[in-house]
Protein backbone atom coordinates (compact mmCIF):
# COMPACT_ATOMS: atom_id res chain seq x y z
CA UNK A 1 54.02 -17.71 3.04
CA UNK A 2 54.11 -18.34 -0.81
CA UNK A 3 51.87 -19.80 -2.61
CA UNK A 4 52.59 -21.65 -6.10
CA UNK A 5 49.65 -22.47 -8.77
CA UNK A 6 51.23 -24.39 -11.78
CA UNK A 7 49.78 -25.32 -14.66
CA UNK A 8 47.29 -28.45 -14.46
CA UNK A 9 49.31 -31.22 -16.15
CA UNK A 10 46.32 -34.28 -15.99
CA UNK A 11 45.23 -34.87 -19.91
CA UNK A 12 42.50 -33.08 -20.58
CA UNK A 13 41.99 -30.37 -17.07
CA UNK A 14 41.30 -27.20 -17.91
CA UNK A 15 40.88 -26.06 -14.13
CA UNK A 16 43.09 -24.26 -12.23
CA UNK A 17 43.64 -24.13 -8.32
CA UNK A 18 43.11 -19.56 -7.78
CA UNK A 19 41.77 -17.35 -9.75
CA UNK A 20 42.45 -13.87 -9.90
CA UNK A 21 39.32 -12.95 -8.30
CA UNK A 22 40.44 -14.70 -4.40
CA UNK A 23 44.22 -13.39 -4.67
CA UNK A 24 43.19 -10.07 -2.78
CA UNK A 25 42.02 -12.20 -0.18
CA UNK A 26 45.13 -14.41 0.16
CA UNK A 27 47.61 -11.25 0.06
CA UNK A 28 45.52 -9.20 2.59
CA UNK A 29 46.35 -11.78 4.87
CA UNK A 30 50.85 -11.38 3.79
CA UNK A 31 50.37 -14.59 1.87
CA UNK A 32 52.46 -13.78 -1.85
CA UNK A 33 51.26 -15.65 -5.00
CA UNK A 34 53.00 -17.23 -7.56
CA UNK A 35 51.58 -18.38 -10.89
CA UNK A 36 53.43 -20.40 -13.78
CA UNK A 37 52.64 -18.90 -16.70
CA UNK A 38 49.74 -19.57 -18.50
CA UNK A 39 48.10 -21.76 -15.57
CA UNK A 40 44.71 -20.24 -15.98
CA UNK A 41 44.54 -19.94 -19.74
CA UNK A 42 42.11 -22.79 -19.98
CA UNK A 43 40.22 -21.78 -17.60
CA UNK A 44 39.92 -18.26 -19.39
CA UNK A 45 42.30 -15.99 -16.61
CA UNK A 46 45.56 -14.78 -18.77
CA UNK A 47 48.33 -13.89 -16.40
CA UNK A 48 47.53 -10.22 -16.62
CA UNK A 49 44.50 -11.06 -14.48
CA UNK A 50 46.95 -12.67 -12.21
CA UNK A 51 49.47 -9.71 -11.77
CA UNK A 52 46.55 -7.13 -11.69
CA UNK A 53 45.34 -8.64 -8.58
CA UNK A 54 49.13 -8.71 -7.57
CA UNK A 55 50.41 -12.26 -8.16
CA UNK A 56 53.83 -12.49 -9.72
CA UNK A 57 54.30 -15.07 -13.24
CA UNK A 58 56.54 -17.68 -12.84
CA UNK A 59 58.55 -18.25 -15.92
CA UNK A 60 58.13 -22.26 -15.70
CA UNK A 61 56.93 -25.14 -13.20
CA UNK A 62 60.61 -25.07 -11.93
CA UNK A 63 60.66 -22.07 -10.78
CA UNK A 64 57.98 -23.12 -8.24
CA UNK A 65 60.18 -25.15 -6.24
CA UNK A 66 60.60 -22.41 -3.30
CA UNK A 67 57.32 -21.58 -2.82
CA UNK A 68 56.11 -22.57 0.58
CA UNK A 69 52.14 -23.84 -0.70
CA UNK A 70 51.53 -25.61 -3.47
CA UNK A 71 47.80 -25.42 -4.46
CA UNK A 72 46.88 -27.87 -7.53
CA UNK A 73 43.29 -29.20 -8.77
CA UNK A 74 44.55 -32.85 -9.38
CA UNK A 75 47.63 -32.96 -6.91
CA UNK A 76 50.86 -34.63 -8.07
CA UNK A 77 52.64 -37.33 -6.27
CA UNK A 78 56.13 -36.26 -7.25
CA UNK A 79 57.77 -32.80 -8.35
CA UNK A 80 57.87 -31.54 -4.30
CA UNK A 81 60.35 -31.37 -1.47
CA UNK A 82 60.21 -31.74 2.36
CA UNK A 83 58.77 -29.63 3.77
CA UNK A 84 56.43 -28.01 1.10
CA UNK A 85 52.87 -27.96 1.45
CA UNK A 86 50.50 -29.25 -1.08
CA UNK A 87 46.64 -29.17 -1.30
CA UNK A 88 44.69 -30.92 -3.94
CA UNK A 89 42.58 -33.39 -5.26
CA UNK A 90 44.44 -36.32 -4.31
CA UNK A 91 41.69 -39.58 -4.42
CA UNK A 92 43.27 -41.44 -1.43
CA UNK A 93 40.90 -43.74 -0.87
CA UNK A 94 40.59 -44.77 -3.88
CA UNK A 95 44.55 -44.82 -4.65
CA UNK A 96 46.22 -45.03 -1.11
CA UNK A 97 49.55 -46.22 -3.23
CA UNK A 98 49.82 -42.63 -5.03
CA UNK A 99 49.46 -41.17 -1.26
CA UNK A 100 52.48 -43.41 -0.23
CA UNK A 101 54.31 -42.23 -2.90
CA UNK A 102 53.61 -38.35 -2.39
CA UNK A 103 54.95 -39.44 1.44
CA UNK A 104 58.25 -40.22 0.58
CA UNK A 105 58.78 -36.89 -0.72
CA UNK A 106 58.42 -35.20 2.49
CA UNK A 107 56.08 -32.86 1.93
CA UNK A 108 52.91 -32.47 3.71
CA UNK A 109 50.06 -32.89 1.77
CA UNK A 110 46.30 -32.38 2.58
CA UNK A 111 43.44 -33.90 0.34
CA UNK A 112 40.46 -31.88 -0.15
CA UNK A 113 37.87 -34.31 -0.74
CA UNK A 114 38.50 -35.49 3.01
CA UNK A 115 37.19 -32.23 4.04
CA UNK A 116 34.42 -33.01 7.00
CA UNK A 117 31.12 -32.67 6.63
CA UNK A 118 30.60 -29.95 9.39
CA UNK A 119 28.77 -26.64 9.62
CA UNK A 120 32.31 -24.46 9.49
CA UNK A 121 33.30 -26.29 6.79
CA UNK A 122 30.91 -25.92 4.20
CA UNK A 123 32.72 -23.11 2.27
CA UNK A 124 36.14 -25.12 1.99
CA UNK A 125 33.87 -28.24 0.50
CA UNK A 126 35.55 -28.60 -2.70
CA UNK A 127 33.64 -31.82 -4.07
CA UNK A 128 29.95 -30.51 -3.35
CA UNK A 129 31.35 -27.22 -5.50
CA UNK A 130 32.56 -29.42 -8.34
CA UNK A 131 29.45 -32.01 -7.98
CA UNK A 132 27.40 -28.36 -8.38
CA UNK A 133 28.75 -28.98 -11.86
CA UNK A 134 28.71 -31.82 -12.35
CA UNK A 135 24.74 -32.16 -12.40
CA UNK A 136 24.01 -29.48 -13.92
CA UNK A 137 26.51 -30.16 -16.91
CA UNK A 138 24.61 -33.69 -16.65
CA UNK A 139 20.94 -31.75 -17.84
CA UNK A 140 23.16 -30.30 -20.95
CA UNK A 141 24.65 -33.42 -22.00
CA UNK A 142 21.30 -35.31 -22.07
CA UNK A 143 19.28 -32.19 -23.40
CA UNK A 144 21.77 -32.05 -26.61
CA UNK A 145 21.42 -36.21 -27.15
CA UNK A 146 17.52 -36.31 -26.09
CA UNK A 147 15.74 -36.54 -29.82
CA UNK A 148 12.96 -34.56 -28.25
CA UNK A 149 12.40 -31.45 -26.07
CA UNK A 150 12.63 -30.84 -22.50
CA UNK A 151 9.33 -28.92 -22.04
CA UNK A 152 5.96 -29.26 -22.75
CA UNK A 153 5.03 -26.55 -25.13
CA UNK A 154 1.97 -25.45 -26.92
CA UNK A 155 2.06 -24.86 -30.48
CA UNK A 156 0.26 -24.69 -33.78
CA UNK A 157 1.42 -27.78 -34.79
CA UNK A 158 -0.17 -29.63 -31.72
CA UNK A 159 0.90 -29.83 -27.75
CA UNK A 160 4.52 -31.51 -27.32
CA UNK A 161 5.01 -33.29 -24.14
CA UNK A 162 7.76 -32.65 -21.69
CA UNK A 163 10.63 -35.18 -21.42
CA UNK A 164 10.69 -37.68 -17.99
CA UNK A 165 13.64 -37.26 -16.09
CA UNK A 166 14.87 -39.59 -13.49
CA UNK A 167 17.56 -38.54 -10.89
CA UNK A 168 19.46 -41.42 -9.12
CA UNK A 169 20.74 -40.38 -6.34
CA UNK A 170 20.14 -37.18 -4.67
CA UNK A 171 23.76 -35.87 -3.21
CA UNK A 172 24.62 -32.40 -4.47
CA UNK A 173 24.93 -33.36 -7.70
CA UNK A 174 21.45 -35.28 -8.04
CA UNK A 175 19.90 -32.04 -6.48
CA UNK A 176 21.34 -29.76 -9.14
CA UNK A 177 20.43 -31.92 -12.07
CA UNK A 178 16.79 -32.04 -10.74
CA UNK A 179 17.02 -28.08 -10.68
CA UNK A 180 18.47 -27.66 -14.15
CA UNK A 181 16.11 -30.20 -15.29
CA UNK A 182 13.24 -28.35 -13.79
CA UNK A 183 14.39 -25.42 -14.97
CA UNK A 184 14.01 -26.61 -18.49
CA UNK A 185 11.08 -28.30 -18.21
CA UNK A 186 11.60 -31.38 -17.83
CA UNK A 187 9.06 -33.46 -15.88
CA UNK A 188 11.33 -34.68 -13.09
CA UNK A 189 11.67 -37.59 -10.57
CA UNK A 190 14.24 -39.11 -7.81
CA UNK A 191 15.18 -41.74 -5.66
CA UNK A 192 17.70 -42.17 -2.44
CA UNK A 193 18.58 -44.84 -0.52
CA UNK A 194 18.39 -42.10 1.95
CA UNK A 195 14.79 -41.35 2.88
CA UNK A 196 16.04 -38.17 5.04
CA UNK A 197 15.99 -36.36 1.38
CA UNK A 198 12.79 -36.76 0.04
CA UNK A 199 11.99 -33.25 1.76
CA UNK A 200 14.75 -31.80 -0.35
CA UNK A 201 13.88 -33.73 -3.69
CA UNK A 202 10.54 -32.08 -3.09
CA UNK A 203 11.39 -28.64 -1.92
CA UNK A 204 13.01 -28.38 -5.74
CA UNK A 205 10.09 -29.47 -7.61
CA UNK A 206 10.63 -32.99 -8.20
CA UNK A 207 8.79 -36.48 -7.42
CA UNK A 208 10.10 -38.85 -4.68
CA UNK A 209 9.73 -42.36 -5.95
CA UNK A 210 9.16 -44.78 -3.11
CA UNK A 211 10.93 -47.65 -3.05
CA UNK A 212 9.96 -50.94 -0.52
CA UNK A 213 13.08 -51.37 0.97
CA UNK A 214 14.69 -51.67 4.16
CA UNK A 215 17.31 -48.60 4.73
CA UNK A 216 18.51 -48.47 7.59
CA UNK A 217 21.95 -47.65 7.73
CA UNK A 218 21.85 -46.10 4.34
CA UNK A 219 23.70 -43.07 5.51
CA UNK A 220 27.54 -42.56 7.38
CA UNK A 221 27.92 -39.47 9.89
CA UNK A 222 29.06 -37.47 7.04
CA UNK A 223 25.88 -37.53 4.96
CA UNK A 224 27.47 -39.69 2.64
CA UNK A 225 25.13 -42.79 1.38
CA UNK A 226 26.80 -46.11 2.90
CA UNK A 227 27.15 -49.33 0.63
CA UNK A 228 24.61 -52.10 1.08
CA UNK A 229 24.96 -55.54 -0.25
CA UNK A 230 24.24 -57.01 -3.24
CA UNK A 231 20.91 -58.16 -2.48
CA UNK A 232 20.16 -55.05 -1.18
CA UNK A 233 20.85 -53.43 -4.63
CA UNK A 234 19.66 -56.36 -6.89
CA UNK A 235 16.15 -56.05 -5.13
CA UNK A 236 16.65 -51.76 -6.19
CA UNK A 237 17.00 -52.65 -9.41
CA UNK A 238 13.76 -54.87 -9.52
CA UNK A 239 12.30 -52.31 -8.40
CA UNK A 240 13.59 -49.34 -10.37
CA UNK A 241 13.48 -51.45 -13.74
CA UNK A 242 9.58 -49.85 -14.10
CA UNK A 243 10.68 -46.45 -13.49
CA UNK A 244 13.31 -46.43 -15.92
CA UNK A 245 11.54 -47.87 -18.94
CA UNK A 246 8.89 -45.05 -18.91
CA UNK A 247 12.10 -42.11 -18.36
CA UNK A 248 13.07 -40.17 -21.32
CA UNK A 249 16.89 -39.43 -19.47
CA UNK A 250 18.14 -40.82 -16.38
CA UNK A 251 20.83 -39.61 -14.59
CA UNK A 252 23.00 -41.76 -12.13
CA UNK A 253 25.02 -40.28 -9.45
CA UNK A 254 25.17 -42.69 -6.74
CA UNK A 255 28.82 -43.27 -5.81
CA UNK A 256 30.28 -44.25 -1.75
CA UNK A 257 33.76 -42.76 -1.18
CA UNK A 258 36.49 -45.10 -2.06
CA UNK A 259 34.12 -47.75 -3.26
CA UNK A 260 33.22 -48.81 -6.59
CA UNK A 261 29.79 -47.51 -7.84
CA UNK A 262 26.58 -49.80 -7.30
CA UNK A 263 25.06 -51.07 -10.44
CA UNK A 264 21.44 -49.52 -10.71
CA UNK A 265 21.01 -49.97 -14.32
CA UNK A 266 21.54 -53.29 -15.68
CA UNK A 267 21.89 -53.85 -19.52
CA UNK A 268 18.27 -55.74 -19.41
CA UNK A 269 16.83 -52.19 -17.96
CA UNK A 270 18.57 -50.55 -20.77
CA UNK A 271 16.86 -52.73 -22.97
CA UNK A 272 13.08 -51.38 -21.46
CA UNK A 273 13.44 -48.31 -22.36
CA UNK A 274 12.27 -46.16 -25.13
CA UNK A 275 14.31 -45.87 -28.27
CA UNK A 276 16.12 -42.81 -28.05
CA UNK A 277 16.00 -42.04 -24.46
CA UNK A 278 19.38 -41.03 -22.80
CA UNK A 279 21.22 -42.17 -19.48
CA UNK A 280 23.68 -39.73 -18.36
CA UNK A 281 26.26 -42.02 -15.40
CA UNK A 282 27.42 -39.43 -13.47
CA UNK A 283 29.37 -42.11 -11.45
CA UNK A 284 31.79 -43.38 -14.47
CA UNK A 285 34.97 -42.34 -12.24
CA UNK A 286 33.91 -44.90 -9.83
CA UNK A 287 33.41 -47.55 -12.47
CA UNK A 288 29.66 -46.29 -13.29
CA UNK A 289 25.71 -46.91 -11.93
CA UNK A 290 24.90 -48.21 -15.14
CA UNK A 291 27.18 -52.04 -16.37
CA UNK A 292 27.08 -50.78 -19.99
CA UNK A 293 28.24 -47.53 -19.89
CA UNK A 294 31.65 -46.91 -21.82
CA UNK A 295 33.93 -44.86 -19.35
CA UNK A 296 34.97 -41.33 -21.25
CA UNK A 297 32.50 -42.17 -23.93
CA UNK A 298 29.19 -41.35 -25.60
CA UNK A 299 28.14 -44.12 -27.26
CA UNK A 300 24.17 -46.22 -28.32
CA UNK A 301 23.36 -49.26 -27.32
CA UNK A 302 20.34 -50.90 -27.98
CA UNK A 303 18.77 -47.25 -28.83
CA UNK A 304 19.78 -45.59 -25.98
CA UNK A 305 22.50 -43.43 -25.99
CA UNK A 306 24.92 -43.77 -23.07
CA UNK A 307 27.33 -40.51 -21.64
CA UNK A 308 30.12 -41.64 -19.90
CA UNK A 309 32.41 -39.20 -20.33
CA UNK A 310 34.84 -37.92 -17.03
CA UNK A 311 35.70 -35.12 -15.15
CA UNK A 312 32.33 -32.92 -16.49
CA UNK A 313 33.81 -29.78 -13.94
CA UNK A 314 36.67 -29.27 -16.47
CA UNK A 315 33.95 -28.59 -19.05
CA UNK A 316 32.74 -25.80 -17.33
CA UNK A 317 36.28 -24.87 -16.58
CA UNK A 318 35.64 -21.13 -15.68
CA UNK A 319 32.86 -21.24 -12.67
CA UNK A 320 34.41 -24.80 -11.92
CA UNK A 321 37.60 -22.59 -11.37
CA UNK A 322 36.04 -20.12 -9.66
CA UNK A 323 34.43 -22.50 -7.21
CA UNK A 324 37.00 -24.10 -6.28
CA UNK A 325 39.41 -21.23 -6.10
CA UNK A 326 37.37 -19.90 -3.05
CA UNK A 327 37.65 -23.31 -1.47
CA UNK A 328 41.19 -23.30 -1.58
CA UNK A 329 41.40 -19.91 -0.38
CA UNK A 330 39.00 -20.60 2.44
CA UNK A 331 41.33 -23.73 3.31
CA UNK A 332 44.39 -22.06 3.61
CA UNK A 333 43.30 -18.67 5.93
CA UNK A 334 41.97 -21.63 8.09
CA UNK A 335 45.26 -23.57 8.35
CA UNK A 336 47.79 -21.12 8.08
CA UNK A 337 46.51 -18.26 10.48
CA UNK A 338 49.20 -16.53 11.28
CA UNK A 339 51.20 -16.83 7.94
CA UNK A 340 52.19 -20.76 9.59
CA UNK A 341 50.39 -23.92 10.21
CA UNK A 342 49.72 -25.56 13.31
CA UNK A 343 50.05 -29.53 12.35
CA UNK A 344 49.60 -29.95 15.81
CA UNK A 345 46.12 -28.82 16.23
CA UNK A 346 43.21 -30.69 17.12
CA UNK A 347 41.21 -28.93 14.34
CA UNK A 348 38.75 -31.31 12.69
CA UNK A 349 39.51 -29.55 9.27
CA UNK A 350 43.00 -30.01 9.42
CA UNK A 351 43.27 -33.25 11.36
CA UNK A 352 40.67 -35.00 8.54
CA UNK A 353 42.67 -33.22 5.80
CA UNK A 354 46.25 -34.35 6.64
CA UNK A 355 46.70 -36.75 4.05
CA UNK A 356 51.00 -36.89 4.87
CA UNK A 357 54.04 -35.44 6.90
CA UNK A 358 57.43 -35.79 7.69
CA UNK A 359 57.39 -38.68 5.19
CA UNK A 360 54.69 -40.83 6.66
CA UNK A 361 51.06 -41.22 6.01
CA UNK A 362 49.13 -39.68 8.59
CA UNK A 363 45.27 -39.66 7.44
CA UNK A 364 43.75 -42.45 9.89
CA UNK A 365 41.31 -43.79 6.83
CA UNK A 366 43.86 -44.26 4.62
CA UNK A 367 46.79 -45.87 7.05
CA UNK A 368 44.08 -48.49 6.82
CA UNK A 369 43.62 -49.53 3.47
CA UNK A 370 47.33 -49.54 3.32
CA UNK A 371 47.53 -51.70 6.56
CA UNK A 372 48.33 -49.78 9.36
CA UNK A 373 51.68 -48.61 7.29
């Protein structure tokens, strides 16, 4: 089979789908790799990377149109023909439409952030790889706005105290921030909705705030945290508002698949807190944890500077690249044993994946939000 990598088209993505390092991988198995020219340039892979590792340079995206595989980081809707095969980031639950759409072109598509939450699975899982970036990107961001130092040092001028940090949300990405945060000193605390992880906040150095609230329910089968109501999350914020005025940065990364993002930090709590202290919303792409925060923007408000900005991976384009590379490689020697795919299987991976084929949508979840169509 054939595999084509083009060039990331999405303003602003510097990612790109294989690197150089996983193509010995894909051809020891007879898969053949084609790369449009100057796809990983961003990224920092030139194509003589690519045909050392013995990939072939497509001239332009055109010439892509008989490969057998397309592998993208922000799939397309359009461009493909039946019976291609196209993996991706695709956001279908957030944008079933865009799925429709990619269904009328025939081609089978499969979404990688629908990849289950299983054992066997864990080295195809694409969004805990980029949300690995994502929080520790988060530390940088609010150590370069943060007036003051991360750790506590001694000095001749007098003892400086470390800076509070307050995690929001302890998913892969709230783990990692604690950990960078840590790691520069930062004095460092968390809350869930989730009790399950206070053993993890904990087993990385950090404080578990307690909250009084009922959570039951708080988390699906997949791990994922499940939305409450809203006085569920207005009695959070009550709660929280104490927390947050004494935090130097807080970072929010609470988000539920295909939902909009809780609000956790009202304008009023941004108002408590020190002049100068930093909130870093991790969950902008979902419409943000905090109601002030300016999506794809840095900007102050009373005092407090606010980071909004999107897609945080892509700034960290190499390892992000490198990351997710593996995951797609992983994917496809799952699927395509054999140099074909099965679509018949009763695989969880693929079944869960299969976003479209044969010019229907096929991925249960999102039939739904489109009504059964």
């Amino acid at each position: 089979m054939l595999i084509g990598v083009p060039k990331e088209t999405f303003p602003g993505e510097r990612r790109v789908a294989l690197v150089p390092g996983v193509l010995p991988s894909l051809t020891g198995k007879g898969f053949e790799v084609l790369i449009e020219t100057g796809a990983g340039q961003a990224a920092g892979f030139p194509d003589g990377q690519y045909e050392a590792k013995g990939a072939r340079i497509a001239a332009s995206r055109g010439d892509l149109a008989a490969v057998d595989i397309v592998a993208q980081v922000r799939g397309a809707a359009e461009g493909w023909r039946e019976g291609q095969v196209a993996v991706g980031f695709y956001d279908p639950l957030s944008e079933p439409q865009t799925i429709q759409a990619l269904a009328a072109t025939g081609a089978a598509a499969f979404s990688m952030e629908l990849m289950p939450r299983i054992t066997r699975a864990q080295s195809m899982d694409a969004l805990s790889s980029m949300a690995t970036i994502a929080g520790y990107k988060a530390v940088i961001l609010a150590a370069e706005h943060l007036p003051r130092l991360f750790p506590m040092l001694m000095t001749a001028a007098g003892t400086i105290a470390p800076a509070k940090v307050f995690v929001v949300g302890v998913g892969v990405a709230g783990l990692q921030a604690i950990a960078t945060a840590r790691r520069l000193g930062g004095v460092v605390s968390a809350y869930d909705v989730r009790p399950a992880v206070r053993e993890q906040v904990e087993s990385v150095g950090a404080k578990f705030v307690e909250l009084p609230l009922e959570t039951e329910g708080a988390e699906d089968k997949g791990g994922y945290a499940q939305a409450q109501d809203e006085s569920f999350y207005r009695r959070q914020r009550e709660m929280m508002a104490r927390v947050v005025a004494e935090s130097d940065v807080v970072i929010t990364t609470a988000a539920v698949p295909g939902r909009k993002a809780p609000i956790l930090i009202t304008e009023e709590m941004v108002k408590g807190m020190a002049p100068g202290s930093v909130i870093v919303d991790l969950a902008i792409e979902r419409g943000g944890n905090c109601d002030i925060t300016a999506p794809g923007e840095v900007v102050e408000k009373h005092g407090v500077t606010l980071v909004g900005l999107l897609n945080l991976p892509s700034t960290a384009p190499y390892h992000a690249s490198q990351m997710y590379a593996k995951n797609i490689a992983t994917f496809l020697l799952h699927i395509a044993k054999g140099g074909k795919i099965d679509f018949e299987s009763e695989d969880e991976i693929l079944r869960e994946t299969l976003l479209t084929r044969g010019g229907q949508v096929v991925q249960p979840r999102v039939k739904e939000l489109l009504g059964g169509a």
